[in-house]
Structure formats: structure tokens, C-alpha cells
C-alpha atoms as a PDB file:
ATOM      1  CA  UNK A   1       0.000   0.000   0.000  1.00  0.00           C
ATOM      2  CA  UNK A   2       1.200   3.545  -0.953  1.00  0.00           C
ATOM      3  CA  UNK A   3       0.019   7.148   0.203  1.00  0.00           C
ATOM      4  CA  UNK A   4      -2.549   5.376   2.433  1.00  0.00           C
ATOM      5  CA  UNK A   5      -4.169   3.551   0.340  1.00  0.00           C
ATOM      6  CA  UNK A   6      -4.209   4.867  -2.880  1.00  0.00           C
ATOM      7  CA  UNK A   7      -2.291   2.761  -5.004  1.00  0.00           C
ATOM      8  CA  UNK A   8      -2.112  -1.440  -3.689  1.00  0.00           C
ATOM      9  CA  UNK A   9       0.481  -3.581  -5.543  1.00  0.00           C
ATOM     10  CA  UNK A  10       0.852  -7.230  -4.970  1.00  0.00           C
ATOM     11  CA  UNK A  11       4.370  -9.211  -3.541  1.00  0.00           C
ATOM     12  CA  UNK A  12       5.867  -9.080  -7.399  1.00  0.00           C
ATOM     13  CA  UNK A  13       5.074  -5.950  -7.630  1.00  0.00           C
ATOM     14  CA  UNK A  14       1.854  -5.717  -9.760  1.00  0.00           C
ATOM     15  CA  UNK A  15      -0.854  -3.365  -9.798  1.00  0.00           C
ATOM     16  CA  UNK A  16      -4.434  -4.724  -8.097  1.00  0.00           C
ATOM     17  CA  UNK A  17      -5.755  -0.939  -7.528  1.00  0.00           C
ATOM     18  CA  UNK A  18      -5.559   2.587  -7.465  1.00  0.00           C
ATOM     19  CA  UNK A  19      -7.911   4.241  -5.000  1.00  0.00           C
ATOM     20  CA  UNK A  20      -7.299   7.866  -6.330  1.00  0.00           C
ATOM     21  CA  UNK A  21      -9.165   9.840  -8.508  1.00  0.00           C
ATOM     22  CA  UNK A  22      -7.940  13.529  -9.429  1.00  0.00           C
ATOM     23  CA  UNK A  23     -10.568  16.298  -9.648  1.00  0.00           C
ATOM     24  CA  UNK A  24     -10.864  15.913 -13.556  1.00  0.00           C
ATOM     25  CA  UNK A  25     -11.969  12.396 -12.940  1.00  0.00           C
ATOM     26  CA  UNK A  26     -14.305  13.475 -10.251  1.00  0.00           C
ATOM     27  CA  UNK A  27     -16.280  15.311 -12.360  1.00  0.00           C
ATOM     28  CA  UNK A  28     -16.321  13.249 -15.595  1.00  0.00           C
ATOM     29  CA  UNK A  29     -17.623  10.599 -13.885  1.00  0.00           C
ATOM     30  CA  UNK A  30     -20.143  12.654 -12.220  1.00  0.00           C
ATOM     31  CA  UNK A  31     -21.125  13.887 -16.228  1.00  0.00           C
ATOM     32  CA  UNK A  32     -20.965  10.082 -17.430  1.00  0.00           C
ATOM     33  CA  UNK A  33     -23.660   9.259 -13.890  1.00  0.00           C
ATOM     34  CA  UNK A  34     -25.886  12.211 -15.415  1.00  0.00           C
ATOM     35  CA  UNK A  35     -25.751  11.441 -18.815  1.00  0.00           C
ATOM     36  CA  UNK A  36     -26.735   7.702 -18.062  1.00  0.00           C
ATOM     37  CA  UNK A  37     -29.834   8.910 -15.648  1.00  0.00           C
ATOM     38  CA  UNK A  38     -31.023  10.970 -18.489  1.00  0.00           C
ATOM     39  CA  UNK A  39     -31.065   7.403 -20.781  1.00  0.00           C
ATOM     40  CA  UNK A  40     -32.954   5.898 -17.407  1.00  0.00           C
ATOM     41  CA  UNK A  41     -37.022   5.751 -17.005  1.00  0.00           C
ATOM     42  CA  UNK A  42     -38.229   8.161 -14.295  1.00  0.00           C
ATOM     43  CA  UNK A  43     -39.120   5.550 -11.923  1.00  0.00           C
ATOM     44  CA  UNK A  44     -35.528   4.573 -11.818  1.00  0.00           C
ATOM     45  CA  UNK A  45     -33.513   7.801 -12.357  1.00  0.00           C
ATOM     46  CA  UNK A  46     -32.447   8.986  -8.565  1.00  0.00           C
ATOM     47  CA  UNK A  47     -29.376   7.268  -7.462  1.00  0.00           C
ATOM     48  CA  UNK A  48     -26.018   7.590  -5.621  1.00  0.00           C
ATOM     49  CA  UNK A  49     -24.250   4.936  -7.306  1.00  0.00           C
ATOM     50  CA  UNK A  50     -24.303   2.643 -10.320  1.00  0.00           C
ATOM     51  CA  UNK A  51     -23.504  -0.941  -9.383  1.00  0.00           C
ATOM     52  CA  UNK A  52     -23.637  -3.326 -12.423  1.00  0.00           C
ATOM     53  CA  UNK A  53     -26.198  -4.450 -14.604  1.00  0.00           C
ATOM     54  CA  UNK A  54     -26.660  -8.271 -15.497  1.00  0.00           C
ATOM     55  CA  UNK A  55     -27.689 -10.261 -18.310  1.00  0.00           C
ATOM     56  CA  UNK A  56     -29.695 -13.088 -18.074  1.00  0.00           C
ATOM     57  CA  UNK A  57     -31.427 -14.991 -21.044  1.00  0.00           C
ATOM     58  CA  UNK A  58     -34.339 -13.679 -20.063  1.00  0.00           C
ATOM     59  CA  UNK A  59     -34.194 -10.070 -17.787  1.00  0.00           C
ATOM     60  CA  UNK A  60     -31.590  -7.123 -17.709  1.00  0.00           C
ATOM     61  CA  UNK A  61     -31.741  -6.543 -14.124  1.00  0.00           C
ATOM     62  CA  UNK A  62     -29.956  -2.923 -12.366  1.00  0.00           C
ATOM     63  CA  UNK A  63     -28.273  -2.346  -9.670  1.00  0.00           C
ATOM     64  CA  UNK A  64     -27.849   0.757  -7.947  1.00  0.00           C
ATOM     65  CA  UNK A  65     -26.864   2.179  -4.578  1.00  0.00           C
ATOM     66  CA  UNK A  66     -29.196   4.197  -3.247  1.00  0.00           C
ATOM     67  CA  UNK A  67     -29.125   7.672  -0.962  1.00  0.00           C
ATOM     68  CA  UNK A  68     -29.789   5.616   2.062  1.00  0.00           C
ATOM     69  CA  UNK A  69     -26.518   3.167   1.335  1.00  0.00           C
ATOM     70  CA  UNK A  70     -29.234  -0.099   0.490  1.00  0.00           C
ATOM     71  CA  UNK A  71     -29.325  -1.098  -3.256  1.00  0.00           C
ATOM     72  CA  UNK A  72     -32.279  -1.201  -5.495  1.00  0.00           C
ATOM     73  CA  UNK A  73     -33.036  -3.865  -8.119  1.00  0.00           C
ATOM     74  CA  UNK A  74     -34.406  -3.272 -11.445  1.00  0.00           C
ATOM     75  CA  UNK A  75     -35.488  -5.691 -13.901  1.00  0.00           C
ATOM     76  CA  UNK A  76     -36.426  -5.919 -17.600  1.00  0.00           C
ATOM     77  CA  UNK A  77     -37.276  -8.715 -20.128  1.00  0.00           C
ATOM     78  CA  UNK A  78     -34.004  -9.089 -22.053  1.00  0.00           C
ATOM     79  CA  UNK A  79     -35.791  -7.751 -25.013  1.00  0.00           C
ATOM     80  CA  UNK A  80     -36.755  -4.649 -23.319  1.00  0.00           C
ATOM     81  CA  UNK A  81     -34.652  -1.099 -22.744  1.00  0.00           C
ATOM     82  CA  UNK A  82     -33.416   0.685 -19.955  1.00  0.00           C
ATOM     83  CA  UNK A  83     -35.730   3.218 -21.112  1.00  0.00           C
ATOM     84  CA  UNK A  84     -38.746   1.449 -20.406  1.00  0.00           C
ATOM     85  CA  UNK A  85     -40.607   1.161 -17.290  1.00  0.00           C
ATOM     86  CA  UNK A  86     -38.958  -1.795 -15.205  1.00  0.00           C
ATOM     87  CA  UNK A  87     -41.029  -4.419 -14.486  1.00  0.00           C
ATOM     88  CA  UNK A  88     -39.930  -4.996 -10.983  1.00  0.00           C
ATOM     89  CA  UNK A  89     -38.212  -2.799  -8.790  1.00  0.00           C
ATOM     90  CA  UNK A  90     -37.336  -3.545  -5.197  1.00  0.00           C
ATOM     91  CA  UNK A  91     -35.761  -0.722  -3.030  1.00  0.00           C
ATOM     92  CA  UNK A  92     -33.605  -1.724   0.470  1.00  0.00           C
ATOM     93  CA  UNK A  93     -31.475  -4.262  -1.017  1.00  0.00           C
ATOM     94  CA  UNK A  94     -28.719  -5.381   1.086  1.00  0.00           C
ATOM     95  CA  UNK A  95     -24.615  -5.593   0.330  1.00  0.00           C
ATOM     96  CA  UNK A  96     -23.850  -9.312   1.251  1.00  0.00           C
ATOM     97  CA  UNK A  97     -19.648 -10.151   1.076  1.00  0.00           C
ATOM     98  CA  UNK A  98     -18.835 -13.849   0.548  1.00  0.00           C
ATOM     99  CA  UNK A  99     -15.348 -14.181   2.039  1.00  0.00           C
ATOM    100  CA  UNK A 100     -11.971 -12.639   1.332  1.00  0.00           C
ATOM    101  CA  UNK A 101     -11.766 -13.412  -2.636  1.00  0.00           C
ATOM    102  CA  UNK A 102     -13.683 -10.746  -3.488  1.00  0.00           C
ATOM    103  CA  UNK A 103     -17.224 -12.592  -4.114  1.00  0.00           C
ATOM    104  CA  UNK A 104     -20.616 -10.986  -3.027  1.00  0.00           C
ATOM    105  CA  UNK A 105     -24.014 -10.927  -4.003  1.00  0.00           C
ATOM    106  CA  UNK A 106     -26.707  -8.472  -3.608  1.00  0.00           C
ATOM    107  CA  UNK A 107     -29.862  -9.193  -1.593  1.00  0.00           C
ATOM    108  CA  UNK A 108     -33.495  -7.888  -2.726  1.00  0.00           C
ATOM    109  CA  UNK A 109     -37.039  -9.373  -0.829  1.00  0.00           C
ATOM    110  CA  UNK A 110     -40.239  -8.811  -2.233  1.00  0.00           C
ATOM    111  CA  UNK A 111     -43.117 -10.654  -0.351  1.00  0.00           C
ATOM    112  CA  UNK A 112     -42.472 -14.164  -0.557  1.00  0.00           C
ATOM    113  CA  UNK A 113     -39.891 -14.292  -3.005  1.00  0.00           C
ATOM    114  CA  UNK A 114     -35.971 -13.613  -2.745  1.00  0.00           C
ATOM    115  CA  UNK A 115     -33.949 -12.260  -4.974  1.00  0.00           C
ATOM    116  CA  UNK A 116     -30.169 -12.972  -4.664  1.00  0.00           C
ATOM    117  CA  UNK A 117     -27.448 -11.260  -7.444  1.00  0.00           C
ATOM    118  CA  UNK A 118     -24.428 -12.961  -7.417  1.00  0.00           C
ATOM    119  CA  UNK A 119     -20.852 -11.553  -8.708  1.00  0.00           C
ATOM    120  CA  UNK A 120     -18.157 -14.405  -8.985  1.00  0.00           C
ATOM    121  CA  UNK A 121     -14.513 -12.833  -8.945  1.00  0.00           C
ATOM    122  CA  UNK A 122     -12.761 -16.379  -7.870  1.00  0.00           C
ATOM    123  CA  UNK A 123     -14.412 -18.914  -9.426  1.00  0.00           C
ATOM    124  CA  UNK A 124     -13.569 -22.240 -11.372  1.00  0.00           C
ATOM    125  CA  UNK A 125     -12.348 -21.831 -14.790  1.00  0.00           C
ATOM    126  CA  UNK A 126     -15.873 -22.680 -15.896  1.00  0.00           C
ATOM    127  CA  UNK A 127     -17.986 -20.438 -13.588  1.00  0.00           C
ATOM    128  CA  UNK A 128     -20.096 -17.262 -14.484  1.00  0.00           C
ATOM    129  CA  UNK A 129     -19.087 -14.344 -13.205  1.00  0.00           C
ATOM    130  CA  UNK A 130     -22.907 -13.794 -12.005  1.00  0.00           C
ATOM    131  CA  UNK A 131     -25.908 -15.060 -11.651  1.00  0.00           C
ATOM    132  CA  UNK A 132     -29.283 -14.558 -11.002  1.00  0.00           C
ATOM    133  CA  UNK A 133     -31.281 -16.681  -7.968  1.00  0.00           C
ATOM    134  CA  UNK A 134     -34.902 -16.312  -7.087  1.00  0.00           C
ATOM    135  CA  UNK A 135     -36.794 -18.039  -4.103  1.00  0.00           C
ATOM    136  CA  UNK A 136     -40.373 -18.195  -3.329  1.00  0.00           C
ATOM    137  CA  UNK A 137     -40.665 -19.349   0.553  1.00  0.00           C
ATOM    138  CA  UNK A 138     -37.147 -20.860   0.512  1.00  0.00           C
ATOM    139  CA  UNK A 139     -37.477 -22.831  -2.671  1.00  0.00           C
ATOM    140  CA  UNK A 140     -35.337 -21.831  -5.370  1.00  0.00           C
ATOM    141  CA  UNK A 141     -37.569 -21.404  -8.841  1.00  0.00           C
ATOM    142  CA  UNK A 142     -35.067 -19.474 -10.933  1.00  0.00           C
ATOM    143  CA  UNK A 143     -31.169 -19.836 -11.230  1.00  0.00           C
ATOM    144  CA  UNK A 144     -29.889 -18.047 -14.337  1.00  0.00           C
ATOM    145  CA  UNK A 145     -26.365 -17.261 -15.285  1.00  0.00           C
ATOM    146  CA  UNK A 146     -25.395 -13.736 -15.802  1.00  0.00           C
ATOM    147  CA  UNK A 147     -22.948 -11.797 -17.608  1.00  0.00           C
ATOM    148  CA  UNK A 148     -22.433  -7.917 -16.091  1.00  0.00           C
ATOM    149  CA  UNK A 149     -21.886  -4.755 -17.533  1.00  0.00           C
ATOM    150  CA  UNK A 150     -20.173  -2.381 -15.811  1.00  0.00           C
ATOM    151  CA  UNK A 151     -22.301   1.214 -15.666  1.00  0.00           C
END
């Protein structure tokens, strides 16, 4: 770790991150967060964040941090556009880490059902890097795998 945190290089001396962002970067990617809320439907247009938005063969679900810190889940038919009016939307999603490797999900309920969205950053060679999971009273009904595009 350098300059308390900003840059992080492994043992051999590698790159994993850098943590700063100069004042030019700042507010390009508050202009790029902007732009894409103007491309957004109403209903889903207030944010604090952009997470990730997954592809399923069937739904192009959103995620997005929220004011509040939760998350909020958005989902389409695959067929459909961001423009559109979601089909589902579920506010106070929850942040859930999976270990040290860098895997999480995101947790949405609505009623019954549970909605889990999974990001795989260590995986087996022939893993997804996400998925979708839905539950209705504990029973898993839906397990689709994902591909995510960054906001």
C-alpha cells in the first residue's frame, strides 16, 4: 500500500488498484452518472451509485446504490430497454460479502420471493461471473447465469 491507500500492488510488484481519482476524474464521472440517468425511465432515475447491470437470457436486471446506502433492483425482459418502465423494482437491497476473494451478491425481498445477485470474482475456470437466484418461501424457482456490464 502507498500514500494510504491509494495505489495497492501485490508481492511481485503488480498493480491490483488505485484508490485515487484527481478532480478531472471526479467530475467526468459525475457527467458520465448524469448522462446515463437521463437514458434511465423516471421511476428509476435517482441514485447515488451505479452498481452493475446483469444479463440473463431472459431479464436485464440494475443495480444501484441508493441515498440511504441499500441497493435497489431493477429488472427488464431481455428484449426490453433501460428506457422502459422496469417491471420490478425492489428498493432496500442489502450488500452481502462472501469471504476474502472478493465474491458478493446483492440481496433484494419482495413478499415471498428472494432475490439474490451474485458476482463471482474467484471462481472455477468454468464459472459465471454472475448469476441470477430467485426463491419463493425458501425454494429456489429461478437460477440463471449472468454476464455484467459495468455502468
Amino acid at each position: 500500500m502507498f500514500r494510504q491507500g491509494d495505489i495497492w500492488i501485490d508481492e511481485d510488484g503488480n498493480f491490483i488498484s488505485v484508490n485515487y481519482q484527481s478532480a478531472a476524474e471526479i467530475k467526468m464521472k459525475a457527467t458520465l452518472i448524469e448522462s446515463e440517468k437521463a437514458n434511465l425511465h423516471p421511476s428509476i432515475n435517482k441514485f447515488t451509485n451505479p452498481i452493475c447491470t446483469l444479463l440473463t437470457k431472459k431479464y436485464r436486471i440494475r443495480i444501484d446504490e441508493m441515498p440511504n446506502g441499500k441497493y435497489r433492483y431493477a429488472s427488464w425482459k431481455i428484449e426490453s430497454k433501460i428506457s422502459d418502465k422496469p417491471d420490478l423494482i425492489i428498493q432496500n437491497g442489502e450488500y452481502v460479502p462472501e469471504g476474502s476473494g472478493g465474491n458478493h451478491h446483492y440481496a433484494f425481498k419482495n413478499g415471498m420471493y428472494s432475490y439474490e445477485c451474485g458476482i463471482v470474482i474467484l471462481g472455477e475456470d468454468d464459472s459465471t461471473p454472475a448469476y441470477l437466484s430467485v426463491s419463493k418461501g425458501g425454494n429456489e424457482i429461478l437460477n440463471e447465469a449472468a454476464i455484467i456490464l459495468q455502468p
